[in-house]
PDB file of N, CA and C in Angstrom:
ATOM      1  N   UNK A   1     -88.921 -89.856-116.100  1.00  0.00           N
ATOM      2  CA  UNK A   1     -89.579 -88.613-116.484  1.00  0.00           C
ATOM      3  C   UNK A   1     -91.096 -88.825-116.546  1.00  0.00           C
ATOM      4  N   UNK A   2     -91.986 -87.918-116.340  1.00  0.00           N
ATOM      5  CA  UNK A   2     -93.311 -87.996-116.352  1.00  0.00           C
ATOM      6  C   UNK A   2     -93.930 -86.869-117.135  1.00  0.00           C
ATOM      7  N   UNK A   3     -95.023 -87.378-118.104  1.00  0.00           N
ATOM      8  CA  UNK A   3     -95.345 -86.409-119.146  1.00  0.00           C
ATOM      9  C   UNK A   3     -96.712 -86.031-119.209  1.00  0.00           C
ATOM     10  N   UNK A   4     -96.822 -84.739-118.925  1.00  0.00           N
ATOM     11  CA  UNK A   4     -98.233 -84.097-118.929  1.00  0.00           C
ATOM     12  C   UNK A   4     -97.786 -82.594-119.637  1.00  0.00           C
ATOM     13  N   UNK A   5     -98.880 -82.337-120.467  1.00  0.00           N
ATOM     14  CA  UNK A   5     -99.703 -81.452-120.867  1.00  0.00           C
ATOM     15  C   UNK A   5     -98.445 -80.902-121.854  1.00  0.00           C
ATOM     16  N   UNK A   6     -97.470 -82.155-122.882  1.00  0.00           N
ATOM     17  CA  UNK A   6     -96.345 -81.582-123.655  1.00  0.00           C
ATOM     18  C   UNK A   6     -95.083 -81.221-122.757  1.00  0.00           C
ATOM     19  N   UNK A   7     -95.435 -81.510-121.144  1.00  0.00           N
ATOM     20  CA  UNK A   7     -94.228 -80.773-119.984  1.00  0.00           C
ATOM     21  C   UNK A   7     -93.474 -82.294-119.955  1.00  0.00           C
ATOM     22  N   UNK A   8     -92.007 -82.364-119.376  1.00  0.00           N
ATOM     23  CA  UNK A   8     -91.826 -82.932-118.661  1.00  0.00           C
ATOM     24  C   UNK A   8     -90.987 -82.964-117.659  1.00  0.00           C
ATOM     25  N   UNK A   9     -91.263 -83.773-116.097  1.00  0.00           N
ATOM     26  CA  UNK A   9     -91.460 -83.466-115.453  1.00  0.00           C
ATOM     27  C   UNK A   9     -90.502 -84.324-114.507  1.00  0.00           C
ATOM     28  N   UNK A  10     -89.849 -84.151-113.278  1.00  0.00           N
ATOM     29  CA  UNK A  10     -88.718 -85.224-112.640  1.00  0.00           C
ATOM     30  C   UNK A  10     -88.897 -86.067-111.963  1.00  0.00           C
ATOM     31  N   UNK A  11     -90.231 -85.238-111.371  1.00  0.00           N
ATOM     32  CA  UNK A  11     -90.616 -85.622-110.216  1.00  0.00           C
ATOM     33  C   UNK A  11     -92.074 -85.471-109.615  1.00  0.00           C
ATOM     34  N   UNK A  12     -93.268 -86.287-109.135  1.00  0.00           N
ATOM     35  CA  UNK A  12     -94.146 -86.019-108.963  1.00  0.00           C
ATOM     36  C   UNK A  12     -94.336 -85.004-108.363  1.00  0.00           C
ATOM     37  N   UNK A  13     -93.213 -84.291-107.199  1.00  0.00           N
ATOM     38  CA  UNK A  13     -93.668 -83.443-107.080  1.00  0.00           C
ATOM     39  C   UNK A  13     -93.588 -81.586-107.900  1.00  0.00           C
ATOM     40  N   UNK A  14     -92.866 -82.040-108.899  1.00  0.00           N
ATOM     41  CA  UNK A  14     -92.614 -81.211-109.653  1.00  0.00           C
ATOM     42  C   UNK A  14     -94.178 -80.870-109.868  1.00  0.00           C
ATOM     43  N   UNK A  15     -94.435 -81.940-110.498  1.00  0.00           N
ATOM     44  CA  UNK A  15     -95.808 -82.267-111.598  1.00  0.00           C
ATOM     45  C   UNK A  15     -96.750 -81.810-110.519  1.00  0.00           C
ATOM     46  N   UNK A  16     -96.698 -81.405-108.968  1.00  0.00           N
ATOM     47  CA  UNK A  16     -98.316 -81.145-108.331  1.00  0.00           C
ATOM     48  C   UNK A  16     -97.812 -79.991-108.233  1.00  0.00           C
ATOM     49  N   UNK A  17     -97.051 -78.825-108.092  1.00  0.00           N
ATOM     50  CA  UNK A  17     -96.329 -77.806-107.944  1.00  0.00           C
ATOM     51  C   UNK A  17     -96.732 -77.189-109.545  1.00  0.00           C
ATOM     52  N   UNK A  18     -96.791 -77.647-110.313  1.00  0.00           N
ATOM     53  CA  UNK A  18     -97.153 -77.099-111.539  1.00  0.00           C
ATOM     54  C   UNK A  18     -98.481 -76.695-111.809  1.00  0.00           C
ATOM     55  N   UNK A  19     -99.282 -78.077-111.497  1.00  0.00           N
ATOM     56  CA  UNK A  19    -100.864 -78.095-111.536  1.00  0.00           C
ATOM     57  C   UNK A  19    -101.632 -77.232-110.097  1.00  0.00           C
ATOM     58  N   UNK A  20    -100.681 -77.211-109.645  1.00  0.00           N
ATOM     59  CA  UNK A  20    -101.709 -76.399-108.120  1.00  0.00           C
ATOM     60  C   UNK A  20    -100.581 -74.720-108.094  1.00  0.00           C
ATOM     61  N   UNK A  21     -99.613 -74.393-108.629  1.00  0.00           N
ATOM     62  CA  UNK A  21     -98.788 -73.582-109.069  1.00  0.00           C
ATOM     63  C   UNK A  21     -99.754 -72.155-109.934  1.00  0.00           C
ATOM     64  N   UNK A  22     -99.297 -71.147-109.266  1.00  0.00           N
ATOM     65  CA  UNK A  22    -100.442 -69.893-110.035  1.00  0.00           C
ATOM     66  C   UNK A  22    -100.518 -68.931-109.052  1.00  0.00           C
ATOM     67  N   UNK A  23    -100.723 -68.013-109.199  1.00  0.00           N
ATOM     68  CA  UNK A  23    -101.343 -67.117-108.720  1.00  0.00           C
ATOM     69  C   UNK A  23    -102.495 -66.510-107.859  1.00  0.00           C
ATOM     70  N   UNK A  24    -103.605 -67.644-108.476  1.00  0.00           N
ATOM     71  CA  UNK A  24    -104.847 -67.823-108.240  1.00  0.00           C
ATOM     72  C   UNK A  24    -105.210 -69.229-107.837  1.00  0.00           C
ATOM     73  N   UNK A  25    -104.591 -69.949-108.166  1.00  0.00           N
ATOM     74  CA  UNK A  25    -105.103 -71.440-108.434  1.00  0.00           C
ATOM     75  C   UNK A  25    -105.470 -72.245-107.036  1.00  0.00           C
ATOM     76  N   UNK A  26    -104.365 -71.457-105.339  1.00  0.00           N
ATOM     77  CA  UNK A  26    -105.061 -71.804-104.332  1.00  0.00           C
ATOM     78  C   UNK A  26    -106.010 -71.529-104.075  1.00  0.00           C
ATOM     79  N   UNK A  27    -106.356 -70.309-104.318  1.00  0.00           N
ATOM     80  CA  UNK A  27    -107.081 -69.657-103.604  1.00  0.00           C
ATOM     81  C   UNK A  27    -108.624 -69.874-104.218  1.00  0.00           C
ATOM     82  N   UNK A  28    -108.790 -70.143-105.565  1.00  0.00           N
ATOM     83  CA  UNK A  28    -109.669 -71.020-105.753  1.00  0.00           C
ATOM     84  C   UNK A  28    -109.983 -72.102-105.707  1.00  0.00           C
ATOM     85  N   UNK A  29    -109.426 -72.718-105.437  1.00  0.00           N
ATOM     86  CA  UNK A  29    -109.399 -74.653-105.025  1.00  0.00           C
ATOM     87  C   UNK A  29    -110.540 -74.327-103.483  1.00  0.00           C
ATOM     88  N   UNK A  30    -109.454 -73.233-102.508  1.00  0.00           N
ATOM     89  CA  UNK A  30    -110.195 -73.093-101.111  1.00  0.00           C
ATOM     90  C   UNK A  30    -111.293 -72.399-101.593  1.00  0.00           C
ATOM     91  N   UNK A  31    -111.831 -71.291-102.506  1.00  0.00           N
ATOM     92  CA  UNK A  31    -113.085 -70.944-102.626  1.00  0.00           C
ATOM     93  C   UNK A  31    -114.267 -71.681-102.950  1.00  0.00           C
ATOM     94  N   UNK A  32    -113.775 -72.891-103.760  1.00  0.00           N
ATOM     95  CA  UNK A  32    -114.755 -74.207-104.170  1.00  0.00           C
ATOM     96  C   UNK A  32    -114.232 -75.440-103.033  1.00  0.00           C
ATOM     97  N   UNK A  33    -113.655 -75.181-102.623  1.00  0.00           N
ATOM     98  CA  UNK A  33    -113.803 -75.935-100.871  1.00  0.00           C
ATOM     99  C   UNK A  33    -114.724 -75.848 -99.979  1.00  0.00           C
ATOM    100  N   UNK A  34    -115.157 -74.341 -99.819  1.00  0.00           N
ATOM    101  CA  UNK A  34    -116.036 -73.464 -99.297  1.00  0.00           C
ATOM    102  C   UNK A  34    -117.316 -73.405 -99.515  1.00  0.00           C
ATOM    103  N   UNK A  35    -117.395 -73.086-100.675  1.00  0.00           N
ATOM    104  CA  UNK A  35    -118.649 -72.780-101.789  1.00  0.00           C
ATOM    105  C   UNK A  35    -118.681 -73.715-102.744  1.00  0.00           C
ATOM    106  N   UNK A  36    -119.820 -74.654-103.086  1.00  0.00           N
ATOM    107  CA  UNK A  36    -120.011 -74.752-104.016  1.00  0.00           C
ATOM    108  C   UNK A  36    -121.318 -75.656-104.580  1.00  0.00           C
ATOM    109  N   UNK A  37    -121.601 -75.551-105.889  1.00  0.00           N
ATOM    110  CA  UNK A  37    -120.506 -74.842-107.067  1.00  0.00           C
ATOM    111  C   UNK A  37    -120.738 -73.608-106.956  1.00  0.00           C
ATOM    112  N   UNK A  38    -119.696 -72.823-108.188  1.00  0.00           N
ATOM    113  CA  UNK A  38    -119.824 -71.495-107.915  1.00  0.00           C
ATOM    114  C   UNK A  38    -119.535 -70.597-109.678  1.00  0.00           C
ATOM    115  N   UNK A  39    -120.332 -69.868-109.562  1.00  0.00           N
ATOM    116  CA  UNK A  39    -120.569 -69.479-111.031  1.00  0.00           C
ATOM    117  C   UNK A  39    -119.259 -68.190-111.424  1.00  0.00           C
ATOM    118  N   UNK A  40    -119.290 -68.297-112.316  1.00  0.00           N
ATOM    119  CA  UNK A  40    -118.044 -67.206-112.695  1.00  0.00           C
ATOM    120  C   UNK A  40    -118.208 -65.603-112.003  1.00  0.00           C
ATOM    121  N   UNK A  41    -119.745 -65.126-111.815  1.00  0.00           N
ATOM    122  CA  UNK A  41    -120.010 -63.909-111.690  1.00  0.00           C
ATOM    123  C   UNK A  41    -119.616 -63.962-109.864  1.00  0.00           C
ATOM    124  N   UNK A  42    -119.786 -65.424-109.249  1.00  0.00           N
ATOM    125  CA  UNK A  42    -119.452 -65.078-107.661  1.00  0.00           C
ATOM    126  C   UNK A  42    -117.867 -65.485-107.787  1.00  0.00           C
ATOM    127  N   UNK A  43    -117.318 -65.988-108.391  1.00  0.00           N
ATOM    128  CA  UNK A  43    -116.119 -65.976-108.205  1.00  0.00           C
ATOM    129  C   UNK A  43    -115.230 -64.505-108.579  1.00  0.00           C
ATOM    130  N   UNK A  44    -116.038 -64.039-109.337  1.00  0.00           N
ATOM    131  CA  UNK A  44    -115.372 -62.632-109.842  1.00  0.00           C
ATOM    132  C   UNK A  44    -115.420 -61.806-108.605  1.00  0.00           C
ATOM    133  N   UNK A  45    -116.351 -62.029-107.642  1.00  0.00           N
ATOM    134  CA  UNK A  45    -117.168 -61.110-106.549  1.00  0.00           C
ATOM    135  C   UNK A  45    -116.413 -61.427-105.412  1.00  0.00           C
ATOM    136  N   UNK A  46    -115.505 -62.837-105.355  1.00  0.00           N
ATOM    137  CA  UNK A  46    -115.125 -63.206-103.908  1.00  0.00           C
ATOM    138  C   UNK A  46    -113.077 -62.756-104.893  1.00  0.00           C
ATOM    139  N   UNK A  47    -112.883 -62.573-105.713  1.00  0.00           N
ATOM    140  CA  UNK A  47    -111.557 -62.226-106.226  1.00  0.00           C
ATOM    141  C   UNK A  47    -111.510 -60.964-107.244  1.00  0.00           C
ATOM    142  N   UNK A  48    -111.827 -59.524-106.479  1.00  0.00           N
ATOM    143  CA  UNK A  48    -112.679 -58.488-107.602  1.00  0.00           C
ATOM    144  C   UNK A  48    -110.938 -57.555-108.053  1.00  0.00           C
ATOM    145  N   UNK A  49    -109.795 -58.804-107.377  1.00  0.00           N
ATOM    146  CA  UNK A  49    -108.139 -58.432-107.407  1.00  0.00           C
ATOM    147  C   UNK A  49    -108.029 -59.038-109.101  1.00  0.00           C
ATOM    148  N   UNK A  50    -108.716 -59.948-109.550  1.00  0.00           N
ATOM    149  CA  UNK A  50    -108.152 -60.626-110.369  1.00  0.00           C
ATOM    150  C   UNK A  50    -109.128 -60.409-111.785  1.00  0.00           C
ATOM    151  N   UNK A  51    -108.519 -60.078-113.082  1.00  0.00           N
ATOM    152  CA  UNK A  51    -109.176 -59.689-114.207  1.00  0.00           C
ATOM    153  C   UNK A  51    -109.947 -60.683-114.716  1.00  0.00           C
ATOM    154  N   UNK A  52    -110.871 -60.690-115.661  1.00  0.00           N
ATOM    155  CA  UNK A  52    -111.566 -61.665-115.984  1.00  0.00           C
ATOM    156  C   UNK A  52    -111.137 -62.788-116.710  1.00  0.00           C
ATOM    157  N   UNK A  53    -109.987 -62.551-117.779  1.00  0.00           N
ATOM    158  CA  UNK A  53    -109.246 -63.093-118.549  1.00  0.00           C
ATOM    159  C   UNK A  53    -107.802 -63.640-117.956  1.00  0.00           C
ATOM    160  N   UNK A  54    -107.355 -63.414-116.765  1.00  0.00           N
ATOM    161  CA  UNK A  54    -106.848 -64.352-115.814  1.00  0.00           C
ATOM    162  C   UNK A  54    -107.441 -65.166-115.081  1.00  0.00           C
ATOM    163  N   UNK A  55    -109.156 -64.659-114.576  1.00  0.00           N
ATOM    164  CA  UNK A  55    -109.446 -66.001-113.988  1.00  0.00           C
ATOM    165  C   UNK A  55    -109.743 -67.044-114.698  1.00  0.00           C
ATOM    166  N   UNK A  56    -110.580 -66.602-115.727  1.00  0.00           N
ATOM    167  CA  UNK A  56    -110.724 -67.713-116.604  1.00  0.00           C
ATOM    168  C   UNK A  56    -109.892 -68.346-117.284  1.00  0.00           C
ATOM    169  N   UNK A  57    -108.881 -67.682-117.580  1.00  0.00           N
ATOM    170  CA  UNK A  57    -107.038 -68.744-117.545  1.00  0.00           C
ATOM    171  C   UNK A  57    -107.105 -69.917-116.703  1.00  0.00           C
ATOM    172  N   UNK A  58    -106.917 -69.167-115.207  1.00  0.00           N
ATOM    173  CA  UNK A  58    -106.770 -70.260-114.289  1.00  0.00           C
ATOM    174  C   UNK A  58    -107.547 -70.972-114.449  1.00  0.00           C
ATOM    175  N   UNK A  59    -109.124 -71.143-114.219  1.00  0.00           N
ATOM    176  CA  UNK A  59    -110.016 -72.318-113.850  1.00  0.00           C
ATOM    177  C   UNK A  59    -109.902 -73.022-115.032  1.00  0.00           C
ATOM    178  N   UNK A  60    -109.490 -72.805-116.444  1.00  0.00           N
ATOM    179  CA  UNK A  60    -109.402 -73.288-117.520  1.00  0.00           C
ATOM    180  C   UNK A  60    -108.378 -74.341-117.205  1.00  0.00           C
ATOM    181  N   UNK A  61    -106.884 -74.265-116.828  1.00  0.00           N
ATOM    182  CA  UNK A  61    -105.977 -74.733-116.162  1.00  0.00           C
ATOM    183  C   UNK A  61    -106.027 -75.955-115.310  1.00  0.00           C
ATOM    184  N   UNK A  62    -106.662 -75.270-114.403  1.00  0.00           N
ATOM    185  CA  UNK A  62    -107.607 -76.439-113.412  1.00  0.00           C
ATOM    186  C   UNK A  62    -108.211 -77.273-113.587  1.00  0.00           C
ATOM    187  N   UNK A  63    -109.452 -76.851-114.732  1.00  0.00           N
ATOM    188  CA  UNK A  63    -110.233 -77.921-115.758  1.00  0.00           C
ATOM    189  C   UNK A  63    -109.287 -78.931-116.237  1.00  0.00           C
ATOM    190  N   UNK A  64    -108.522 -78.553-117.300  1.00  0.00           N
ATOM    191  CA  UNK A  64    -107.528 -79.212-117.974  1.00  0.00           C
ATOM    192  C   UNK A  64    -106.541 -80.140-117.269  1.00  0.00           C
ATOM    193  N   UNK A  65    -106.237 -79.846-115.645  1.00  0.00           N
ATOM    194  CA  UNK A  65    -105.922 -80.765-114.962  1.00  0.00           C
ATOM    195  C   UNK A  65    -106.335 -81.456-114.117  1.00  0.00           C
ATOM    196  N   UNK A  66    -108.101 -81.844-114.730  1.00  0.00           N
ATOM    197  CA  UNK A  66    -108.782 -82.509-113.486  1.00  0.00           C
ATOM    198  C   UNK A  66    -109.110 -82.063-112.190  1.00  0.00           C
ATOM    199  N   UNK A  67    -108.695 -80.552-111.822  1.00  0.00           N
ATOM    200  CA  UNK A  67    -108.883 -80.194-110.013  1.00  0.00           C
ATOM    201  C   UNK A  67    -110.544 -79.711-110.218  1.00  0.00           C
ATOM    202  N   UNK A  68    -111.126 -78.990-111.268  1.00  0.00           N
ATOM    203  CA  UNK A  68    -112.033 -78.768-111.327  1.00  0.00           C
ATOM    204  C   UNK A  68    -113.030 -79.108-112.383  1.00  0.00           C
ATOM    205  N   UNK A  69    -114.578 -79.192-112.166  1.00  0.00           N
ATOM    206  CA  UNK A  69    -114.918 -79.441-113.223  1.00  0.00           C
ATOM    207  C   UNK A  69    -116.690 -78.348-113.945  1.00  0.00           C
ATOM    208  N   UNK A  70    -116.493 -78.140-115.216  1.00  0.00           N
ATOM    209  CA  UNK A  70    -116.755 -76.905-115.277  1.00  0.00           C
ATOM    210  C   UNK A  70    -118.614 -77.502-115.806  1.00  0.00           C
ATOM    211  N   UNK A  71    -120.025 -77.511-115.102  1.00  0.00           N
ATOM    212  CA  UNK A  71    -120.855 -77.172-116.154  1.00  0.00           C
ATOM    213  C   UNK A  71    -121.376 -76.207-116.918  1.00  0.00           C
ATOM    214  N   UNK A  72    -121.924 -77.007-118.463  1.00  0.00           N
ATOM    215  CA  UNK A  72    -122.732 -75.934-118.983  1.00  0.00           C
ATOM    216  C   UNK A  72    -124.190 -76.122-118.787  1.00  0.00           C
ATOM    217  N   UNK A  73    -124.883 -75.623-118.391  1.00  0.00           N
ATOM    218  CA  UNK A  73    -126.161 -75.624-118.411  1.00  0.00           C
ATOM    219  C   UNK A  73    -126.862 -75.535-119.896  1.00  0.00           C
ATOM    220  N   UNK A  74    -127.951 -75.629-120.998  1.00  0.00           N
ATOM    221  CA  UNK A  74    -128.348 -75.507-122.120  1.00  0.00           C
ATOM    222  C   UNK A  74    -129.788 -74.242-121.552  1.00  0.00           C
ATOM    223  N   UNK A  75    -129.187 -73.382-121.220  1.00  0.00           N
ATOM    224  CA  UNK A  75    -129.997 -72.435-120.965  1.00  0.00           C
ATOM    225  C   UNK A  75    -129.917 -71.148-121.394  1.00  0.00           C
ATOM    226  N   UNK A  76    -130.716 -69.988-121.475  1.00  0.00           N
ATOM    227  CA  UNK A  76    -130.536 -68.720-122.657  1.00  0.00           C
ATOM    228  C   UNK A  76    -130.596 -67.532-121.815  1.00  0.00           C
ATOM    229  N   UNK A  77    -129.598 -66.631-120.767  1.00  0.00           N
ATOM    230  CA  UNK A  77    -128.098 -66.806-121.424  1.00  0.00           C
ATOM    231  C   UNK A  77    -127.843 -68.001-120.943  1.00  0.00           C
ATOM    232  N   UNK A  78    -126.290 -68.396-121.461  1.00  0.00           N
ATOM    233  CA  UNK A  78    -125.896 -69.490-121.008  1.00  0.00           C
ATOM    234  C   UNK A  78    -125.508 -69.474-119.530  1.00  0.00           C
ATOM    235  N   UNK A  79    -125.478 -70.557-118.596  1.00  0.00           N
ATOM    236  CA  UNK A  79    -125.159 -71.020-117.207  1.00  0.00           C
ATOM    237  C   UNK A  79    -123.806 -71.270-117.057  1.00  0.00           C
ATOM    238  N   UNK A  80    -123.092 -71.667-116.322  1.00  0.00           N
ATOM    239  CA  UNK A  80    -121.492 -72.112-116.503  1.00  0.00           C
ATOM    240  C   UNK A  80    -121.357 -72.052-114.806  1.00  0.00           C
ATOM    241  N   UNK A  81    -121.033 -73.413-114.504  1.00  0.00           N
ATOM    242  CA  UNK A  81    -120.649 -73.399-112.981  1.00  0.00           C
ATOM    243  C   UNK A  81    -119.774 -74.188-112.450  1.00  0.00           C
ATOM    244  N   UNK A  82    -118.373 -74.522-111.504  1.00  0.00           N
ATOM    245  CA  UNK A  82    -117.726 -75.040-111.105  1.00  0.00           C
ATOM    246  C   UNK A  82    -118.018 -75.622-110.122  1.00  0.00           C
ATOM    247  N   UNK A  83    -117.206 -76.787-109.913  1.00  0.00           N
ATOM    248  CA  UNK A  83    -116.675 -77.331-108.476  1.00  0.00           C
ATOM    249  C   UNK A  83    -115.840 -78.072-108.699  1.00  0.00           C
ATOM    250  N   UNK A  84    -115.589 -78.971-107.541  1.00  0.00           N
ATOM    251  CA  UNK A  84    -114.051 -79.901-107.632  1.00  0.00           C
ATOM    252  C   UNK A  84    -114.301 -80.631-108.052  1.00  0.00           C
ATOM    253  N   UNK A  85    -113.479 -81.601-108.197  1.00  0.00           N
ATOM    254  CA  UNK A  85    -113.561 -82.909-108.944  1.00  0.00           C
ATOM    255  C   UNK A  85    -113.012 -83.621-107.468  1.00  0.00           C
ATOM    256  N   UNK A  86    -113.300 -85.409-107.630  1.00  0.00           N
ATOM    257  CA  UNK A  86    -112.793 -85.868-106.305  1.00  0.00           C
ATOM    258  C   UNK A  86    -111.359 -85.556-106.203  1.00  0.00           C
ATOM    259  N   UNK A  87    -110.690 -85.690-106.915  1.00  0.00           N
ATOM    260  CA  UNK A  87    -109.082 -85.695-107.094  1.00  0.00           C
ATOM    261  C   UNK A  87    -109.207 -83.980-106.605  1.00  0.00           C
ATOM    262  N   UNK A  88    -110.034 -83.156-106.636  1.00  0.00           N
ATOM    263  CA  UNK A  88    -109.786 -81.800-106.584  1.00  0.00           C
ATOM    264  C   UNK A  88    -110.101 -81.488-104.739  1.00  0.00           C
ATOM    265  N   UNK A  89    -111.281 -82.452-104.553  1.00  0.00           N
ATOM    266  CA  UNK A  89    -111.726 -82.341-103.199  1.00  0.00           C
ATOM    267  C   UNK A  89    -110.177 -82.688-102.290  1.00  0.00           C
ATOM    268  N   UNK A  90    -109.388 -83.721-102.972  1.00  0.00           N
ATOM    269  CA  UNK A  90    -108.269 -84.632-102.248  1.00  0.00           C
ATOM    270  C   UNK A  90    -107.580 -83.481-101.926  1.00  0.00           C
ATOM    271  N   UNK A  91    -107.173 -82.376-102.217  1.00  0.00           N
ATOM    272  CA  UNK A  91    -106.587 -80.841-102.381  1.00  0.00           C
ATOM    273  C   UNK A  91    -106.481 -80.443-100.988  1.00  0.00           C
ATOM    274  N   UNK A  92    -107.758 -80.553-100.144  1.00  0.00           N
ATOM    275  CA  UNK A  92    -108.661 -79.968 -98.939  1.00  0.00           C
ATOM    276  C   UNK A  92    -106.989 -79.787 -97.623  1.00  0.00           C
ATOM    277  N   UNK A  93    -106.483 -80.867 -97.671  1.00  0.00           N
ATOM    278  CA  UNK A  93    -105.635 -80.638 -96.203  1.00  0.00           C
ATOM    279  C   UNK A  93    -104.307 -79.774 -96.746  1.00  0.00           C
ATOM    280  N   UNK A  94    -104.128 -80.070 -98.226  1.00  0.00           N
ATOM    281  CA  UNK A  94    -102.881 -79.445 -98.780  1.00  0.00           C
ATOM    282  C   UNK A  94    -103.022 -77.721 -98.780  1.00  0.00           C
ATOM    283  N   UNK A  95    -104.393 -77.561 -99.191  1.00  0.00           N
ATOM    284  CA  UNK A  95    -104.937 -75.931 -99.146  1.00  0.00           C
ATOM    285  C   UNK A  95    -105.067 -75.569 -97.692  1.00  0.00           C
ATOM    286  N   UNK A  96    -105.743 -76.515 -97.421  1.00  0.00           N
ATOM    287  CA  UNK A  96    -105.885 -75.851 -95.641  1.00  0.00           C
ATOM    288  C   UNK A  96    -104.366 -75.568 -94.827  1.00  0.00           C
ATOM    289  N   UNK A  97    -103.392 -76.432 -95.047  1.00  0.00           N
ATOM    290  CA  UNK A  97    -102.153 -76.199 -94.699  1.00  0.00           C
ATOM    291  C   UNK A  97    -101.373 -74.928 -94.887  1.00  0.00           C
ATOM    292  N   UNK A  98    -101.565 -74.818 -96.511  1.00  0.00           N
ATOM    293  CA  UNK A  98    -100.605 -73.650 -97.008  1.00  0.00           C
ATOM    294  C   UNK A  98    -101.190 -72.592 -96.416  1.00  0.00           C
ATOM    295  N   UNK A  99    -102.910 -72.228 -96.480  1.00  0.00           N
ATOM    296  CA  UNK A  99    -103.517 -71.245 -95.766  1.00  0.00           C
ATOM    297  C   UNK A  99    -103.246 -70.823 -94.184  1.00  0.00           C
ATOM    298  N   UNK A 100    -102.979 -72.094 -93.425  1.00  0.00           N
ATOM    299  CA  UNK A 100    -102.584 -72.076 -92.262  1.00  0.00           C
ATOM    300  C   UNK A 100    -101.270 -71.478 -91.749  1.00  0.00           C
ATOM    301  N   UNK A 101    -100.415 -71.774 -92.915  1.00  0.00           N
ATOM    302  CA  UNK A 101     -98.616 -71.571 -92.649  1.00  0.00           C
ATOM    303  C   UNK A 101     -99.141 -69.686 -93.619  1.00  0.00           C
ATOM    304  N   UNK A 102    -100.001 -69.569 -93.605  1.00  0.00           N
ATOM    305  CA  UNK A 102    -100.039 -67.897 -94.906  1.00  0.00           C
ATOM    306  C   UNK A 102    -100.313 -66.929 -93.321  1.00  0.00           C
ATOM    307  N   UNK A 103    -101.265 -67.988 -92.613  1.00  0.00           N
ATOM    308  CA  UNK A 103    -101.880 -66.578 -91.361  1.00  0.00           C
ATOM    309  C   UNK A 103    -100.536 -66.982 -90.551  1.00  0.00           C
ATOM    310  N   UNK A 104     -99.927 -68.274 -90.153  1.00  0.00           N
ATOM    311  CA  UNK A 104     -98.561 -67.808 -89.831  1.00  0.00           C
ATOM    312  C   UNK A 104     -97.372 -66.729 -89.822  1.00  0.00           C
ATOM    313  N   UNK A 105     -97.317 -67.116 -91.006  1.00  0.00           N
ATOM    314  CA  UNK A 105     -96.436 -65.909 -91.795  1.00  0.00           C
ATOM    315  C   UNK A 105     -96.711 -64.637 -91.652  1.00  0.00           C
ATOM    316  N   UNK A 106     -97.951 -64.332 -91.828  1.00  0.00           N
ATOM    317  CA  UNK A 106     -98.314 -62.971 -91.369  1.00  0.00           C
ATOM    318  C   UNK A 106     -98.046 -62.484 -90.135  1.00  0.00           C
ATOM    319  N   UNK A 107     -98.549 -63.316 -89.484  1.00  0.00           N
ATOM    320  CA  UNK A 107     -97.553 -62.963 -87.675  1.00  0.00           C
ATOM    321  C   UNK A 107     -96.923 -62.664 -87.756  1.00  0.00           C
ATOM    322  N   UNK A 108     -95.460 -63.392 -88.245  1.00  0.00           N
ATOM    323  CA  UNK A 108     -94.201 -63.631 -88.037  1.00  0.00           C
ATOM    324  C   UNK A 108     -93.837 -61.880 -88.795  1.00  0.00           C
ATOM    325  N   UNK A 109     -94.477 -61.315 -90.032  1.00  0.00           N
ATOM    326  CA  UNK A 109     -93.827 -60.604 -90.637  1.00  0.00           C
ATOM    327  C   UNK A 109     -94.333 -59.165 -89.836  1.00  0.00           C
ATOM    328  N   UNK A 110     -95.620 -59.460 -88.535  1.00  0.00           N
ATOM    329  CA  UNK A 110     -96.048 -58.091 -88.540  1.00  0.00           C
ATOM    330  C   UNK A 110     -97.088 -57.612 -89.004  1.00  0.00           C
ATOM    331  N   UNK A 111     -97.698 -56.696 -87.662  1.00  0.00           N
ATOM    332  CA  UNK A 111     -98.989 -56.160 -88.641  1.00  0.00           C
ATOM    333  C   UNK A 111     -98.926 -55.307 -89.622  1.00  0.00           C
ATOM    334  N   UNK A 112     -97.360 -54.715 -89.886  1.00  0.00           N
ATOM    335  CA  UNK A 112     -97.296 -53.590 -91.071  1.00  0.00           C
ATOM    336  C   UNK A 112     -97.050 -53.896 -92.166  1.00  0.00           C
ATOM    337  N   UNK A 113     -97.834 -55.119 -92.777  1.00  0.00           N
ATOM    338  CA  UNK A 113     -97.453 -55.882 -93.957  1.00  0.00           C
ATOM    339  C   UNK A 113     -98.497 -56.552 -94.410  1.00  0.00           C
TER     340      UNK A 113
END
């Protein structure tokens, strides 16, 4: 068994299925793939689908599992900006994949979808 965050877990790949697992959580990994870093107000701007108090769930999530890492700046207002972490950069072929098999899929299902 393998134990993170109070979970436990069977199998490593349980445990990356959890931490990269969400709603949001690809699709920001590939936005700070893309961009970065990137401040909460452009991430709100490139995901204007997702409420403020879910994104900041997720990247909180992310934080907490090492994929991302969050600064604060000591500036008035305050600053706050993301990017990956190396372990988060390591992400890059796993995101690019799933994204790849997503414009797949879309083929396969049709342009009426």
């Amino acid at each position: 068994m393998i134990s993170h965050k109070d979970k436990e877990f069977h199998t490593t790949k349980d445990l990356a299925l959890s931490v990269i697992g969400g709603r949001w959580k690809i699709a920001l990994v590939w936005a700070l793939l893309q961009n970065f870093p990137l401040r909460l107000n452009e991430l709100q701007k490139l995901f204007p689908d997702i409420n403020q108090r879910m994104l900041i769930r997720q990247l909180r999530e992310l934080e907490e599992d090492l994929i991302i890492e969050r600064t604060v700046y000591p500036v008035v207002p305050p600053k706050v900006d993301y990017k990956l972490t190396e372990i988060g950069y390591s992400l890059e072929p796993v995101v690019t994949a799933i994204c790849t098999w997503g414009d797949s899929y879309h083929d396969v299902l049709g342009s009426d979808s």
